[in-house]
Structures are given as structure tokens and as C-alpha cells.
N, C-alpha and C. Protein backbone atom coordinates (compact mmCIF):
# COMPACT_ATOMS: atom_id res chain seq x y z
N UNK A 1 7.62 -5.02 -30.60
CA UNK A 1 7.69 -5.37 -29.21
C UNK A 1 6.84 -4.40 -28.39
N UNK A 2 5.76 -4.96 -27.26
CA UNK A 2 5.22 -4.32 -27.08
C UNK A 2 5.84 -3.44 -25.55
N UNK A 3 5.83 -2.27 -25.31
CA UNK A 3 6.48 -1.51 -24.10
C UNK A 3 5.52 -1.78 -23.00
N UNK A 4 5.59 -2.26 -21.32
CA UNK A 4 5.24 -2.46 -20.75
C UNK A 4 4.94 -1.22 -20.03
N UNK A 5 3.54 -0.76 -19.30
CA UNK A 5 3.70 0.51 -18.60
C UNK A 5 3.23 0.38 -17.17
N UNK A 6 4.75 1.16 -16.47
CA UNK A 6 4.58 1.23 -14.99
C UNK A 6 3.22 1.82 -14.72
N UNK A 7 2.80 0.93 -13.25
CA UNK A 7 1.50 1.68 -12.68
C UNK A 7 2.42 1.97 -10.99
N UNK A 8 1.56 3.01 -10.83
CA UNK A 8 1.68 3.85 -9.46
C UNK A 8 0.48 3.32 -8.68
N UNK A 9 0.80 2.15 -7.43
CA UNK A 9 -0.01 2.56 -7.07
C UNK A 9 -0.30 3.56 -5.40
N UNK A 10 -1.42 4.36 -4.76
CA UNK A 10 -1.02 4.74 -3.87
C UNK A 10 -0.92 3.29 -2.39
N UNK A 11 -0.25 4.33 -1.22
CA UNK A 11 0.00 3.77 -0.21
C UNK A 11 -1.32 3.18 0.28
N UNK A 12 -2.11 3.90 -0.02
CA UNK A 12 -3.65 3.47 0.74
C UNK A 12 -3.64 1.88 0.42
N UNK A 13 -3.75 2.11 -1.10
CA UNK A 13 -3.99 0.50 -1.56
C UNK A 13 -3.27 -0.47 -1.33
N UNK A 14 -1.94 -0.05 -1.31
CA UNK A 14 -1.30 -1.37 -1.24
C UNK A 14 -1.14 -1.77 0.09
N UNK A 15 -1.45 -0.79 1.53
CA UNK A 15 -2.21 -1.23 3.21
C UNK A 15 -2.66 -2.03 2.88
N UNK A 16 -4.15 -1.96 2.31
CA UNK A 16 -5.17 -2.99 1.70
C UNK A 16 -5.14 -4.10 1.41
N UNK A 17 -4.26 -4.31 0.74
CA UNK A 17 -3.76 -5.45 -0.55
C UNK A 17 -3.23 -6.23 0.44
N UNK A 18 -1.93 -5.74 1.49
CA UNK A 18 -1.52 -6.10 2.59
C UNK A 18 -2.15 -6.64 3.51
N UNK A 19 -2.86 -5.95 4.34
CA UNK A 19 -3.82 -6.55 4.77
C UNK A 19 -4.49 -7.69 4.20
N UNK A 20 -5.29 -7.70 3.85
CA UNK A 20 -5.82 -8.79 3.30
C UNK A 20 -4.77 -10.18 3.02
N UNK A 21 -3.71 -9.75 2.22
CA UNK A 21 -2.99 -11.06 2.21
C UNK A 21 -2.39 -11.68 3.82
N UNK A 22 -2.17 -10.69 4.43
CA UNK A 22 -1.89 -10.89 5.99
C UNK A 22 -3.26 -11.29 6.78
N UNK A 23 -4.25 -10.97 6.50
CA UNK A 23 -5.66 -11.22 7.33
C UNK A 23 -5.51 -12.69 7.33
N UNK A 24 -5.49 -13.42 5.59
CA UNK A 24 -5.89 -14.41 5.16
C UNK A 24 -6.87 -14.72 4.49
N UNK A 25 -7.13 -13.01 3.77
CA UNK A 25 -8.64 -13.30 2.65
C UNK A 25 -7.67 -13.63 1.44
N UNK A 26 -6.54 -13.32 1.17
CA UNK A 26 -6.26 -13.45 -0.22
C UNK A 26 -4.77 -14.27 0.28
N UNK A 27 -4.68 -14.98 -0.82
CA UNK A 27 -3.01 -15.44 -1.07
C UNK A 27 -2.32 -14.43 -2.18
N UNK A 28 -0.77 -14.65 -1.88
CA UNK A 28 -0.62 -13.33 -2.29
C UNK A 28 -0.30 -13.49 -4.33
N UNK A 29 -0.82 -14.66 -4.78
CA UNK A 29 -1.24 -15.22 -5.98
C UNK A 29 -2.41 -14.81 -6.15
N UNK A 30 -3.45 -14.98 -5.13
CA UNK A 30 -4.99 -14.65 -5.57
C UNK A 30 -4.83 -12.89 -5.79
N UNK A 31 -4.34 -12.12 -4.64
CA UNK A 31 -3.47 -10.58 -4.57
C UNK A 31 -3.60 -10.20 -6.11
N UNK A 32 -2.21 -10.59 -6.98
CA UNK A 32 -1.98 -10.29 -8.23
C UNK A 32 -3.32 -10.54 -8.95
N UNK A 33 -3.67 -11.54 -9.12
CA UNK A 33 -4.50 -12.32 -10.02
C UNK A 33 -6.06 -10.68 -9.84
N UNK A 34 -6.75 -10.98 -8.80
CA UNK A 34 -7.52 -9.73 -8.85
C UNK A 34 -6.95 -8.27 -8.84
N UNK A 35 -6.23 -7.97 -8.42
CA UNK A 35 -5.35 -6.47 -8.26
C UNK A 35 -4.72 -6.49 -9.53
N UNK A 36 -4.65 -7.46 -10.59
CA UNK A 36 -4.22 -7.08 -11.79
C UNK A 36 -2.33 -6.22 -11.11
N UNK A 37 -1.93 -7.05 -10.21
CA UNK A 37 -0.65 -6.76 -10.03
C UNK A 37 0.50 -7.40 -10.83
N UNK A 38 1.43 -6.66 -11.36
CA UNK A 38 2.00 -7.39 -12.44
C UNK A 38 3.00 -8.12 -11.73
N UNK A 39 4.67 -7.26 -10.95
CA UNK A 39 5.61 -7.99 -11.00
C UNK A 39 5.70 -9.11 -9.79
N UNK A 40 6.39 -10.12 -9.95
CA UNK A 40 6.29 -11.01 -9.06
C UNK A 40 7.05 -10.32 -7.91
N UNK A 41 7.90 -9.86 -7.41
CA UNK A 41 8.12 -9.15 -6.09
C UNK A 41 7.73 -7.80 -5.65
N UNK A 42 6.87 -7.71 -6.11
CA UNK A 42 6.21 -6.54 -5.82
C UNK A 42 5.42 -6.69 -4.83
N UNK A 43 4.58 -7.67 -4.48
CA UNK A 43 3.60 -7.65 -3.13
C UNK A 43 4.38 -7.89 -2.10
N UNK A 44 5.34 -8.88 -2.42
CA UNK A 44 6.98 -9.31 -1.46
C UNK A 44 7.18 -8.01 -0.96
N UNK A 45 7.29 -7.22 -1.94
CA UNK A 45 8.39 -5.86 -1.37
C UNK A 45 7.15 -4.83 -0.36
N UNK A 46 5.63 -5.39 -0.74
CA UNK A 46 4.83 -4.21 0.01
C UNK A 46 5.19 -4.77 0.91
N UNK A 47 4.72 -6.38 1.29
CA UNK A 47 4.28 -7.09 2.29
C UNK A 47 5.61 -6.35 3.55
N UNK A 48 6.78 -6.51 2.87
CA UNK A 48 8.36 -5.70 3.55
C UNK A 48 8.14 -3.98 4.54
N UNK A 49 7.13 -3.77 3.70
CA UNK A 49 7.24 -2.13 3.68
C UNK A 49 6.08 -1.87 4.65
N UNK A 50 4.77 -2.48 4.14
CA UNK A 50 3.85 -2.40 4.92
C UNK A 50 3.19 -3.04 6.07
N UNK A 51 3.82 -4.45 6.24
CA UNK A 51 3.20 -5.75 6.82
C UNK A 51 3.34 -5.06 8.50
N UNK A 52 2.76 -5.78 8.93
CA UNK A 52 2.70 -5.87 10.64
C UNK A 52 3.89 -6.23 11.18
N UNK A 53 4.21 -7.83 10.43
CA UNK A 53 5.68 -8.24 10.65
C UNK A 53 6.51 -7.49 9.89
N UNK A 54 6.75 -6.32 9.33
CA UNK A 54 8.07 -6.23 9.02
C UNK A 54 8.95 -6.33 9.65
N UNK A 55 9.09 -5.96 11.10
CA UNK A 55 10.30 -5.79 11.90
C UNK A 55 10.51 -6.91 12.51
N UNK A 56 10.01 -8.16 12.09
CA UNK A 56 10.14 -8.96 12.80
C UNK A 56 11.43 -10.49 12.42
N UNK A 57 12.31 -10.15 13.52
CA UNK A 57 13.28 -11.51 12.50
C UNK A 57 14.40 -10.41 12.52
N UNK A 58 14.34 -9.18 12.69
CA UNK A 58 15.51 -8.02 12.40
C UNK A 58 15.96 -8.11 14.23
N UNK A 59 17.42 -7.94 14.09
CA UNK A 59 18.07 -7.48 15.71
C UNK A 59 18.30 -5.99 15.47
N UNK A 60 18.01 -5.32 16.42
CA UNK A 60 17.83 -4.53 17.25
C UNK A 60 19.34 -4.08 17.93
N UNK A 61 20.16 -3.53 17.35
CA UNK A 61 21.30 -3.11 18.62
C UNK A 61 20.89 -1.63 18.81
N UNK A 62 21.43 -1.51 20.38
CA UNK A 62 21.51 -0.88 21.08
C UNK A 62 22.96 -0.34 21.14
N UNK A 63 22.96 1.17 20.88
CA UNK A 63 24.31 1.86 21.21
C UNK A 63 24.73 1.56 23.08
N UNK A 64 25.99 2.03 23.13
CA UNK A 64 26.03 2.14 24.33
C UNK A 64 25.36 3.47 25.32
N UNK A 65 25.01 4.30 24.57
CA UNK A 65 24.33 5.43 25.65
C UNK A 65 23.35 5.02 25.81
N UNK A 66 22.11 4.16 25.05
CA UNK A 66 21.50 3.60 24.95
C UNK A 66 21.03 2.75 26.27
N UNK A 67 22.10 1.93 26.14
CA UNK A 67 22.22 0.93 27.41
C UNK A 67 22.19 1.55 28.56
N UNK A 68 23.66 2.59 28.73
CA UNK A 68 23.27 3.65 29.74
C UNK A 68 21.88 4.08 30.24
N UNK A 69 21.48 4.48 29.64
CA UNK A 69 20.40 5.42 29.60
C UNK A 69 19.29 4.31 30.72
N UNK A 70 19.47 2.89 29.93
CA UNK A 70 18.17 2.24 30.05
C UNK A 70 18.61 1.40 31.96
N UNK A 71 20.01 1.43 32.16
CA UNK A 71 20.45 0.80 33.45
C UNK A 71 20.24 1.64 34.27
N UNK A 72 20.39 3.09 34.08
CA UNK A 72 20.02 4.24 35.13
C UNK A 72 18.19 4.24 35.06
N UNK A 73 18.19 4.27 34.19
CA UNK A 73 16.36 3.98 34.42
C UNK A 73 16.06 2.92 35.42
N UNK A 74 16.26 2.08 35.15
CA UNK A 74 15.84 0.71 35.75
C UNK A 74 16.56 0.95 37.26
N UNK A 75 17.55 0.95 37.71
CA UNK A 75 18.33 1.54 38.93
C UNK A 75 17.36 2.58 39.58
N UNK A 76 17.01 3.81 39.14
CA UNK A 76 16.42 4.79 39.86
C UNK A 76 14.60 3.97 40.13
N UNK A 77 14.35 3.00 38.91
CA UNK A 77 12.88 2.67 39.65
C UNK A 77 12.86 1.85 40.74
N UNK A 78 14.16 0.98 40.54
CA UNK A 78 14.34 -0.23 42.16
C UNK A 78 14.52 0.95 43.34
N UNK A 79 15.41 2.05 43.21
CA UNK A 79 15.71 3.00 44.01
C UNK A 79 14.23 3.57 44.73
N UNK A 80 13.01 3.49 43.85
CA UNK A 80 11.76 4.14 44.69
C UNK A 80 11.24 2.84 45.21
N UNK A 81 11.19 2.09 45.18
CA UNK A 81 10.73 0.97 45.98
C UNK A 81 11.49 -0.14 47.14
């Protein structure tokens, strides 16, 4: 049986790889296929880590000091005008 061996790759590249599948030069099939990328969630998990959209589709809470914080802001700028 033959042993499969992990590759490392760096952060630089897999921006790259990202990019590109996000630009719309590559699908993220064409991705593997030239990048010689092996596992199937692996570009999934860059696309997660590195993409533009990652944060997107996620809520956002706000503590309550938070809120505080942001009603006294907004209050003191109506207050100068």
C-alpha cells in the first residue's frame, strides 16, 4: 500500500490559488487539476480562510457595551450639529 505524503503549502500560494478561483481564471476543479492539489476540501477550506467573502453570510453580535459605546457616539455627533 502505497503511503500518501502531506504537502505544505505556503500562505502566499494558496492567496493566489484563491484569487484566481475568486477572480474567475480558474474553477476550483481546474485549481486542483493544475496546482496538482490533492484533497477535495482543501481549496473549500482556503477559499474559508482566505477568500474576500469569508465573512460574509456570518452575524455579527454586538455585546452590550458595544451598543453603548456606539449610541453615545451617534448622540454626541447629532449633539454637534
Amino acid at each position: 500500500m502505497k503511503q500518501k505524503t502531506a504537502l505544505c503549502y505556503s500562505e502566499v500560494f494558496k492567496r493566489k490559488v484563491v484569487k484566481e478561483i475568486e477572480d474567475g481564471v480558474l474553477t476550483i476543479s481546474q485549481a486542483r487539476t493544475i496546482y496538482n492539489i490533492g484533497g477535495s476540501s482543501t481549496l473549500k477550506r482556503w477559499i474559508n480562510e482566505y477568500g474576500i467573502n469569508d465573512c460574509m453570510g456570518r452575524t455579527v453580535h454586538l455585546d452590550a457595551a458595544e451598543k453603548l459605546l456606539q449610541r453615545e457616539e451617534s448622540l454626541r455627533a447629532k449633539d454637534r450639529f
